[in-house]
N, C-alpha and C. Protein backbone atom coordinates (compact mmCIF):
# COMPACT_ATOMS: atom_id res chain seq x y z
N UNK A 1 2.55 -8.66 15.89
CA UNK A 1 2.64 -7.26 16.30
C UNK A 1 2.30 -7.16 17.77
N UNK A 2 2.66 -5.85 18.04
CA UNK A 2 2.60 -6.21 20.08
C UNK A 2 1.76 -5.07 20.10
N UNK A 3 0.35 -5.33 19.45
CA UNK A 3 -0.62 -4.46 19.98
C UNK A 3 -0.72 -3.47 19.59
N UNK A 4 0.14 -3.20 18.14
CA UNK A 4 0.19 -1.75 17.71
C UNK A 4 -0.87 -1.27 16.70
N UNK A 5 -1.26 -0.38 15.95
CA UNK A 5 -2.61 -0.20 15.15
C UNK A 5 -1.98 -0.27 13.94
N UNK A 6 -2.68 -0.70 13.22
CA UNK A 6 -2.19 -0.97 12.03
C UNK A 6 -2.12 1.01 11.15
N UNK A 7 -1.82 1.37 10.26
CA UNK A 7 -1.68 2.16 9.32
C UNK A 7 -3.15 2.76 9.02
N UNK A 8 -4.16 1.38 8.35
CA UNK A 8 -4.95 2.51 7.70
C UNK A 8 -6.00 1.49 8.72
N UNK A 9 -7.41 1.67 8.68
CA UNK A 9 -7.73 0.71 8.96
C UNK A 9 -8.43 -0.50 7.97
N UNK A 10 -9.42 -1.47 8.80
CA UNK A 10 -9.58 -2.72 7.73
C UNK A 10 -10.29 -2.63 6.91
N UNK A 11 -11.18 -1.58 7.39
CA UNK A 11 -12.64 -1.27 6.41
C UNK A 11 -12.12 -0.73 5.28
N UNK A 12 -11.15 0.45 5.52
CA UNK A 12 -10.72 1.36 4.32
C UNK A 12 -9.73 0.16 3.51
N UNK A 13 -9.06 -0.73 3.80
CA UNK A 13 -8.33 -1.76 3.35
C UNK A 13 -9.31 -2.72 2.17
N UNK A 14 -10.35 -2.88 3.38
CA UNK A 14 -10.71 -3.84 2.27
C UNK A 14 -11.73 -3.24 0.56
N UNK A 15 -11.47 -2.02 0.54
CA UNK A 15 -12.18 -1.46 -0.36
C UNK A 15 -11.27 -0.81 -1.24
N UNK A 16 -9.76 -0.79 -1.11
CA UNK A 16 -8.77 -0.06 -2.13
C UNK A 16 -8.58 -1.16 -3.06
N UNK A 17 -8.48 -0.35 -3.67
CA UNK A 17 -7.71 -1.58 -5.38
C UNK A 17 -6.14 -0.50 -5.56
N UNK A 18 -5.47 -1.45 -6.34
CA UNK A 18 -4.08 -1.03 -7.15
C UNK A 18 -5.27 -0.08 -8.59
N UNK A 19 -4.67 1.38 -8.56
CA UNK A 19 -5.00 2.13 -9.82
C UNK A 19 -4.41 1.25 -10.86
N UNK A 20 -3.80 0.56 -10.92
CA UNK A 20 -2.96 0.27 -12.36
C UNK A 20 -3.55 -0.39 -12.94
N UNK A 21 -3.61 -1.91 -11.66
CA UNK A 21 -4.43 -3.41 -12.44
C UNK A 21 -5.68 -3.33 -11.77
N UNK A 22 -6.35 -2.78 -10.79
CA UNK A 22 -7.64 -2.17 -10.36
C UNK A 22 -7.64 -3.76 -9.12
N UNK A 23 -6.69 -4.60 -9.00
CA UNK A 23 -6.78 -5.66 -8.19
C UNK A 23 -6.47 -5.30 -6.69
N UNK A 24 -7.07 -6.60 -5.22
CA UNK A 24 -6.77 -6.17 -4.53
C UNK A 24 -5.58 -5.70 -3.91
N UNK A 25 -5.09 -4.75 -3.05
CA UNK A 25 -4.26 -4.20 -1.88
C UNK A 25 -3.71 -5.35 -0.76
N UNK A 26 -2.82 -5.77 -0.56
CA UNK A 26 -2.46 -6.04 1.01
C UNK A 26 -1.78 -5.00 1.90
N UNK A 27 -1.81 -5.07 3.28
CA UNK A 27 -1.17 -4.42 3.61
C UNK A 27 0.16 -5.08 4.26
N UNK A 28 1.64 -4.81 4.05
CA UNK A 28 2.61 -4.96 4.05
C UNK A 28 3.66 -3.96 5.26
N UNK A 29 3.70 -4.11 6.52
CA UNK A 29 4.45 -2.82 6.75
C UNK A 29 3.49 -1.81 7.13
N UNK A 30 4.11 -0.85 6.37
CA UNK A 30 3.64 0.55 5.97
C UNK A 30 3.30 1.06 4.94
N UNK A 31 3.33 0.09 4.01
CA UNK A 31 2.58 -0.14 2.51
C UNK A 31 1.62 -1.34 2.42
N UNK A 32 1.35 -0.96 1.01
CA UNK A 32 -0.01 -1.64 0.34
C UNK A 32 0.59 -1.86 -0.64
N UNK A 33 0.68 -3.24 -0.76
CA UNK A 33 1.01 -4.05 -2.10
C UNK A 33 0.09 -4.83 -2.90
N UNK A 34 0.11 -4.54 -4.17
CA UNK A 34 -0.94 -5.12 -5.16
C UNK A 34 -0.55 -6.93 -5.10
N UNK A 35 -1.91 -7.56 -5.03
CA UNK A 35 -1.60 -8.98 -4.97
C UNK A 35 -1.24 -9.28 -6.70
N UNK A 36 -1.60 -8.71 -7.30
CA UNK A 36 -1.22 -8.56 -8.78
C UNK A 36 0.07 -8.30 -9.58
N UNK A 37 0.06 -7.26 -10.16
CA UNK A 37 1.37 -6.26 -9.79
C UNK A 37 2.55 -6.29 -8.96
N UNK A 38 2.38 -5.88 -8.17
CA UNK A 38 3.22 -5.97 -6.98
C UNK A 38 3.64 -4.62 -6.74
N UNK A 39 3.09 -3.65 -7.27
CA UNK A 39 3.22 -1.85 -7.19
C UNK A 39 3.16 -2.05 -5.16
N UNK A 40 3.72 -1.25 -5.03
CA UNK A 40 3.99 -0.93 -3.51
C UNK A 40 3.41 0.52 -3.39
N UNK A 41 2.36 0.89 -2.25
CA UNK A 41 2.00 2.63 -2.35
C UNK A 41 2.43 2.92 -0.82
N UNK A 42 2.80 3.02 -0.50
CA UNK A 42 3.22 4.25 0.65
C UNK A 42 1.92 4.76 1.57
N UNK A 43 2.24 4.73 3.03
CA UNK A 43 0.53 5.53 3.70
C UNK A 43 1.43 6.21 4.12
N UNK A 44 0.73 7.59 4.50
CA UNK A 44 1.65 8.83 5.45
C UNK A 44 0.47 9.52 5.72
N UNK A 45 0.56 9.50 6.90
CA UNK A 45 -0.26 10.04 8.39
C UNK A 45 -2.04 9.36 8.00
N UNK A 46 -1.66 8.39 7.82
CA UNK A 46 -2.63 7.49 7.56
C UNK A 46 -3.66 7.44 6.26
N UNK A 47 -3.43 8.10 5.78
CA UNK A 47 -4.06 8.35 3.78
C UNK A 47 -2.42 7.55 2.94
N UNK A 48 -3.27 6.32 2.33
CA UNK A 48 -2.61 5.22 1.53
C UNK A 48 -2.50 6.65 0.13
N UNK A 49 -1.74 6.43 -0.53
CA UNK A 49 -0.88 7.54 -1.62
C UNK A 49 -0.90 6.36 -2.51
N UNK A 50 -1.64 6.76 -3.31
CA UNK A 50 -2.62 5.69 -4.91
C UNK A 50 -1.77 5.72 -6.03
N UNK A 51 -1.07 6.46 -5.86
CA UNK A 51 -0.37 7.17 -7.33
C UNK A 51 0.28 6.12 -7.82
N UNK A 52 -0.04 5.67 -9.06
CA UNK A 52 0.72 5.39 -10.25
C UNK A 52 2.37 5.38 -10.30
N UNK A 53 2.55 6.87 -10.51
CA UNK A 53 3.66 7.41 -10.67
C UNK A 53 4.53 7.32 -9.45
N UNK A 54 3.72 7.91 -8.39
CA UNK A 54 4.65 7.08 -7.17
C UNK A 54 4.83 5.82 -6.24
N UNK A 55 4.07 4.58 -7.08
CA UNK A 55 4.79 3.57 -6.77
C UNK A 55 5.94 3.12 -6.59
N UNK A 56 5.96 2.31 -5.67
CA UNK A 56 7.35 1.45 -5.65
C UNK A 56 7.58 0.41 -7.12
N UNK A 57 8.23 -0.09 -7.88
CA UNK A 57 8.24 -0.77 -8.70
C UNK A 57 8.25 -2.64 -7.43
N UNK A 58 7.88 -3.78 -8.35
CA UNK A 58 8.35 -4.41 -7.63
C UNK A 58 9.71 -4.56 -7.87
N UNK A 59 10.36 -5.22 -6.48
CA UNK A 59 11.88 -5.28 -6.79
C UNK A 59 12.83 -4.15 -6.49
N UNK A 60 12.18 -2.98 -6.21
CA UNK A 60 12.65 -1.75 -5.94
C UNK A 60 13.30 -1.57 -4.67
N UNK A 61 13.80 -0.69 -3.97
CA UNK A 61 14.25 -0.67 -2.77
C UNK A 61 13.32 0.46 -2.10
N UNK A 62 12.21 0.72 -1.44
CA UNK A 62 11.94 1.35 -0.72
C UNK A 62 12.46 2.73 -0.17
N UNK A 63 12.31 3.64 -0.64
CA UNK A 63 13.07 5.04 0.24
C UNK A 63 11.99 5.77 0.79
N UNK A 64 12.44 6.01 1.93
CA UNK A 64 11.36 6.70 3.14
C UNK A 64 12.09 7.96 2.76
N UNK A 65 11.02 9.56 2.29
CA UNK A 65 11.32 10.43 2.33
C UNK A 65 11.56 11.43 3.91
């Protein structure tokens, strides 16, 4: 990366789990992917979006609203 800030930061990173399998988060992008799972969550304006229901599936295609 050329110096840019990441999304959320590391502290708040290293303390999220996936709601589903309760395992850790990476961050990916502009998402957070379960090292488990593989649920994908979405950050927007920097609050990671936890939801279950609005995961990415893995395998899914990503749509930016």
């Amino acid at each position: 990366m050329s110096g840019a800030n990441p999304p959320i930061s590391s502290e708040l990173l290293e303390i999220l789990a996936c709601p589903a399998c309760k395992t850790s988060v990476k961050l990916d992008g502009d998402r957070l992917v379960c090292d488990s799972c593989g649920r994908r969550y979405r950050i927007e304006n920097g609050i990671p979006i936890m939801l279950i229901d609005e995961a990415e599936q893995p395998g899914s295609v990503p749509s930016d609203s």
